[in-house]
C-alpha atoms as a PDB file:
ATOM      1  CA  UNK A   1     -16.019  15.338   8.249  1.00  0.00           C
ATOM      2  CA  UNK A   2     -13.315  12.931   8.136  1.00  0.00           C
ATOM      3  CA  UNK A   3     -13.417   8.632   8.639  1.00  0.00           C
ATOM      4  CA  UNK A   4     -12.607   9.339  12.432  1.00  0.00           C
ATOM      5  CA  UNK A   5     -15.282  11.843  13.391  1.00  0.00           C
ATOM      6  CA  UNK A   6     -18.023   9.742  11.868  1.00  0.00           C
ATOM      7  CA  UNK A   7     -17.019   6.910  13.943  1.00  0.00           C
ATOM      8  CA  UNK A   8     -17.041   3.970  10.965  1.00  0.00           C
ATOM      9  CA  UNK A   9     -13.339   3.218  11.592  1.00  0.00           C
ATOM     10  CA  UNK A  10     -13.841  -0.111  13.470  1.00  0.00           C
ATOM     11  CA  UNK A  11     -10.526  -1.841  11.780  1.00  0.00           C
ATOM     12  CA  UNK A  12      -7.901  -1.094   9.824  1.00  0.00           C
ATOM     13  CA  UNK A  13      -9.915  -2.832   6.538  1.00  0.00           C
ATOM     14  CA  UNK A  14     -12.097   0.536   7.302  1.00  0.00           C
ATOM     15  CA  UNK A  15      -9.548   2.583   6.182  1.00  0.00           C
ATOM     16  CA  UNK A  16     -10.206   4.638   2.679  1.00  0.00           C
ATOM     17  CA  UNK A  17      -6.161   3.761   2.184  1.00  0.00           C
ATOM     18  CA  UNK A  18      -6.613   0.180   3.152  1.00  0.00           C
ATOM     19  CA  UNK A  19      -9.093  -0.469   0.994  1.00  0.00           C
ATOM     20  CA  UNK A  20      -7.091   1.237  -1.947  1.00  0.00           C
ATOM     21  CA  UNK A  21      -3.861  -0.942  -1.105  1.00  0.00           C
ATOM     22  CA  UNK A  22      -5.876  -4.021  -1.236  1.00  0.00           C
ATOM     23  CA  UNK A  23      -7.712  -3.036  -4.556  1.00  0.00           C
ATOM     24  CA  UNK A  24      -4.310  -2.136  -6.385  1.00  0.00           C
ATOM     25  CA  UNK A  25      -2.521  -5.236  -4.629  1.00  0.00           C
ATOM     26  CA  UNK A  26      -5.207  -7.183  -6.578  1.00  0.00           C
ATOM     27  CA  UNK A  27      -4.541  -5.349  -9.468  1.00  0.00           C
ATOM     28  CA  UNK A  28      -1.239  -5.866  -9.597  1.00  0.00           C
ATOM     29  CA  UNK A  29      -1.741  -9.979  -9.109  1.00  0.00           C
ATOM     30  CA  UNK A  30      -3.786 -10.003 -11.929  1.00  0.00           C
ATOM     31  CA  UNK A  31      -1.460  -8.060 -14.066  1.00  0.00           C
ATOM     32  CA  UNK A  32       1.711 -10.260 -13.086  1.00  0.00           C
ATOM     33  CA  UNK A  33      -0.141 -13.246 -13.854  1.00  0.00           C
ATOM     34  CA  UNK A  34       1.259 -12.112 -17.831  1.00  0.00           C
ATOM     35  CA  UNK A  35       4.853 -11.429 -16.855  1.00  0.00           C
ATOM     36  CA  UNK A  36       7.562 -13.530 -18.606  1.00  0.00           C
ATOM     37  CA  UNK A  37       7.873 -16.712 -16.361  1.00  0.00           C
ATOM     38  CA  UNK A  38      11.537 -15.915 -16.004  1.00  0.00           C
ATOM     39  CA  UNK A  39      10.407 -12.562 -13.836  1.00  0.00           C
ATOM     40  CA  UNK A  40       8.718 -14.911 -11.516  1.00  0.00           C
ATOM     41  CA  UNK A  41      11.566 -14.938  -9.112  1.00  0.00           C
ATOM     42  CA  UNK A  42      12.527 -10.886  -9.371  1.00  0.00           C
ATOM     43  CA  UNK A  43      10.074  -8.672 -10.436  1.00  0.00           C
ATOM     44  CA  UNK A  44       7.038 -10.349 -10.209  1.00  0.00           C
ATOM     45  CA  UNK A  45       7.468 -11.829  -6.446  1.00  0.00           C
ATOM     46  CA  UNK A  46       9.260  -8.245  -6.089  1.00  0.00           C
ATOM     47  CA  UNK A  47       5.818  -6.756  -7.050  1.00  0.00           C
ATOM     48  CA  UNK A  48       3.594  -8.818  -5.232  1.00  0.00           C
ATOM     49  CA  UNK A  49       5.306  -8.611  -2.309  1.00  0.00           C
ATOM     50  CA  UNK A  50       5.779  -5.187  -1.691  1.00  0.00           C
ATOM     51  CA  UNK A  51       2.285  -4.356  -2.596  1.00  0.00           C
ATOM     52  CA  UNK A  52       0.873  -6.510  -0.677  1.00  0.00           C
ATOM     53  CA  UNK A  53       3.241  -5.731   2.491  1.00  0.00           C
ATOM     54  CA  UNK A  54       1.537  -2.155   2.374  1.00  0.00           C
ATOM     55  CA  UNK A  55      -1.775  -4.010   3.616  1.00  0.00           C
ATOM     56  CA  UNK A  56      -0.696  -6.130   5.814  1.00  0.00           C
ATOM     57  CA  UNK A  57       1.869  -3.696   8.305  1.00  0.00           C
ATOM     58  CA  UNK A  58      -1.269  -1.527   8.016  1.00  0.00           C
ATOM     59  CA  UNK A  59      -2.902  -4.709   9.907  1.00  0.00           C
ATOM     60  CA  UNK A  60      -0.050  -4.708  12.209  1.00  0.00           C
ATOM     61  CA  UNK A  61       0.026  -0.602  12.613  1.00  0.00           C
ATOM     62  CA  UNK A  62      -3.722  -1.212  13.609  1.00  0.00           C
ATOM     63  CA  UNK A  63      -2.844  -3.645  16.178  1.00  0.00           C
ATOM     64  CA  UNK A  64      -0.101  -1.293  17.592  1.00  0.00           C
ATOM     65  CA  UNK A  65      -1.968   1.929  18.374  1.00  0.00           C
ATOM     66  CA  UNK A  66      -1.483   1.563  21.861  1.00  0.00           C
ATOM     67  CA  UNK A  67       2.051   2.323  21.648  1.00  0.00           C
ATOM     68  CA  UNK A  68       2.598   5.375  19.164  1.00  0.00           C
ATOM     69  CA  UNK A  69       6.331   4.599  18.060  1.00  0.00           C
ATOM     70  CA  UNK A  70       5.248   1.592  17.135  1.00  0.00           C
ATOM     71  CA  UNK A  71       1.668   2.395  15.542  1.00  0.00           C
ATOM     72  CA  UNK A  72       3.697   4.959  13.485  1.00  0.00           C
ATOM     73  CA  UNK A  73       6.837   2.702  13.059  1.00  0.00           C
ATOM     74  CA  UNK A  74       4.483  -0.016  11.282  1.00  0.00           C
ATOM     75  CA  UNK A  75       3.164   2.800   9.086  1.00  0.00           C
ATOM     76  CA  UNK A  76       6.245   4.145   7.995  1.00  0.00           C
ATOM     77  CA  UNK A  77       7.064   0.306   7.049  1.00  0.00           C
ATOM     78  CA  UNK A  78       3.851   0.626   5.022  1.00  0.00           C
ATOM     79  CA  UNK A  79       4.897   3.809   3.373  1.00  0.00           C
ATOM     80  CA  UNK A  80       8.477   2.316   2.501  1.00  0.00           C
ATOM     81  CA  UNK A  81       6.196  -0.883   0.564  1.00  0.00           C
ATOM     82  CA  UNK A  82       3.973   1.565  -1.186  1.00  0.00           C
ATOM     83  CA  UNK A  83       7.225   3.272  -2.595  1.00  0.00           C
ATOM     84  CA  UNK A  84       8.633   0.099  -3.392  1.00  0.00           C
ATOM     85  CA  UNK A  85       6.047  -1.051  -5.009  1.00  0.00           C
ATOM     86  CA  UNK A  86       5.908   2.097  -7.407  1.00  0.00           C
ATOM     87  CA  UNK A  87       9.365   1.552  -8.373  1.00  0.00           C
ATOM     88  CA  UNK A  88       8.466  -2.401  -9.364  1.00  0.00           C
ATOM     89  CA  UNK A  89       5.759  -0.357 -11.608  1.00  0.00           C
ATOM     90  CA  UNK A  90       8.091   1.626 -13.528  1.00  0.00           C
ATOM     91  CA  UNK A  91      10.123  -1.388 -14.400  1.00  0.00           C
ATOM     92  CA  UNK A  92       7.737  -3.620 -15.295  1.00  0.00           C
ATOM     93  CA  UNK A  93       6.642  -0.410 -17.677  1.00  0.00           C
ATOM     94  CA  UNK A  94       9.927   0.219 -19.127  1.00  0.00           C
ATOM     95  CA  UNK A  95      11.068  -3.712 -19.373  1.00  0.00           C
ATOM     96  CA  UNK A  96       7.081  -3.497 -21.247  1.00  0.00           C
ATOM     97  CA  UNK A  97       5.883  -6.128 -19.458  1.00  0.00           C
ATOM     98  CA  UNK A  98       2.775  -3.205 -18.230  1.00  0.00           C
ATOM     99  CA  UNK A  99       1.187  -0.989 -20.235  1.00  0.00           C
ATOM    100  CA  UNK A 100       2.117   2.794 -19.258  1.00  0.00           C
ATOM    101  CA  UNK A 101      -1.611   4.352 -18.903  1.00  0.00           C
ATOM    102  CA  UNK A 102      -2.552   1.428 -16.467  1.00  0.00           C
ATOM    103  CA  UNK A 103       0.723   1.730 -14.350  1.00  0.00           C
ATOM    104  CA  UNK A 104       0.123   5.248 -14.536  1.00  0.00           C
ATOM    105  CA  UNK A 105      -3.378   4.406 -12.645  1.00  0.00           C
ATOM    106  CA  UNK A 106      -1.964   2.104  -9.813  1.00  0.00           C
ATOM    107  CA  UNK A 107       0.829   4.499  -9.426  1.00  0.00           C
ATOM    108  CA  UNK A 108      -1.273   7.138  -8.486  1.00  0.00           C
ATOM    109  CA  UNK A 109      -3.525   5.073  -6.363  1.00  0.00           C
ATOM    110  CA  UNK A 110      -0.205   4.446  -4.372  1.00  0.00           C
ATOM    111  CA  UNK A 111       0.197   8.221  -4.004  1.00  0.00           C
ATOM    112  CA  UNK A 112      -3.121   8.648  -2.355  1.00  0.00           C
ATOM    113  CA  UNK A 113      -2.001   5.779  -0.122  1.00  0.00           C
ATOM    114  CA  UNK A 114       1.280   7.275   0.612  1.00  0.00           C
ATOM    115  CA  UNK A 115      -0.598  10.154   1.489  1.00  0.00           C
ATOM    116  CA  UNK A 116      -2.889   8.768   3.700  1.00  0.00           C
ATOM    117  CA  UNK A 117      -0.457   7.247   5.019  1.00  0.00           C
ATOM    118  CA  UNK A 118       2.093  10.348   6.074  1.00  0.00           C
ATOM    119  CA  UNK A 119      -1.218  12.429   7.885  1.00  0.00           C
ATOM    120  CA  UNK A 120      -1.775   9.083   9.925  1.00  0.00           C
ATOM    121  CA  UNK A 121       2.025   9.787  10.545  1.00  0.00           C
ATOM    122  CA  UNK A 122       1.760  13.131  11.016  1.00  0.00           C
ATOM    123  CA  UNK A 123      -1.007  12.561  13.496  1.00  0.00           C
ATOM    124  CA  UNK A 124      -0.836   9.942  14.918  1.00  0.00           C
ATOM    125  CA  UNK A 125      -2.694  10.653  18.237  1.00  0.00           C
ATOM    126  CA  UNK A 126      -6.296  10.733  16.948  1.00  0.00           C
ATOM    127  CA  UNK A 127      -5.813   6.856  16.296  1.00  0.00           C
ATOM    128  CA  UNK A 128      -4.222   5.760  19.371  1.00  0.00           C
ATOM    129  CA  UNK A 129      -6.338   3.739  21.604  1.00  0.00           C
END
């Protein structure tokens, strides 16, 4: 039985990918905190930022489920973060600012996010108030 059916979705902090977003958005502030200070203007605010865009257009999807374009507009926005924000992982990996085995972790973390995120997409209707 899935989050809908049991009826514990009461916000969009209820949400199984929500909560995952916010955990590895955490994650990844705590692991930028290390970062050269001359990545504080690029990839660390780069990081950061998209990461923790993914949580808060969910917020705004939420708040838009009366209107399905834009309920599944937000989400796509949150999709696009998520796969920004795996692309800031591989670089701070490769410029070895992050070790590989724990960007290897919050990457997939982002995948079940993105795919949370595409059967919201994918059905959208369920959700809309």
């Amino acid at each position: 039985m899935g989050e809908r059916e049991r009826g514990v979705i009461r916000s969009h902090e209820d949400l199984v990918i929500y909560q995952l977003a916010f955990g590895a958005a955490m994650e990844i502030f705590e692991l930028s905190k290390t970062f050269p200070v001359e990545e504080r203007y690029s990839l660390t605010d780069q990081m950061r930022r998209s990461s923790r865009s993914v949580c808060a257009n969910m917020a705004e999807a939420w708040r838009k489920r009366r209107y399905q374009a834009a309920f599944i507009a937000k989400l796509s926005d949150c999709e696009a973060e998520a796969a920004e924000t795996q692309v800031w992982l591989k670089f701070a990996v490769k410029c070895h600012y992050l070790e590989s085995d724990r960007a290897k972790t919050i990457y997939s973390t982002y995948n079940q996010v993105l795919s949370g995120l595409v059967s919201l997409i994918k059905n959208p209707k369920s959700w809309l108030l």
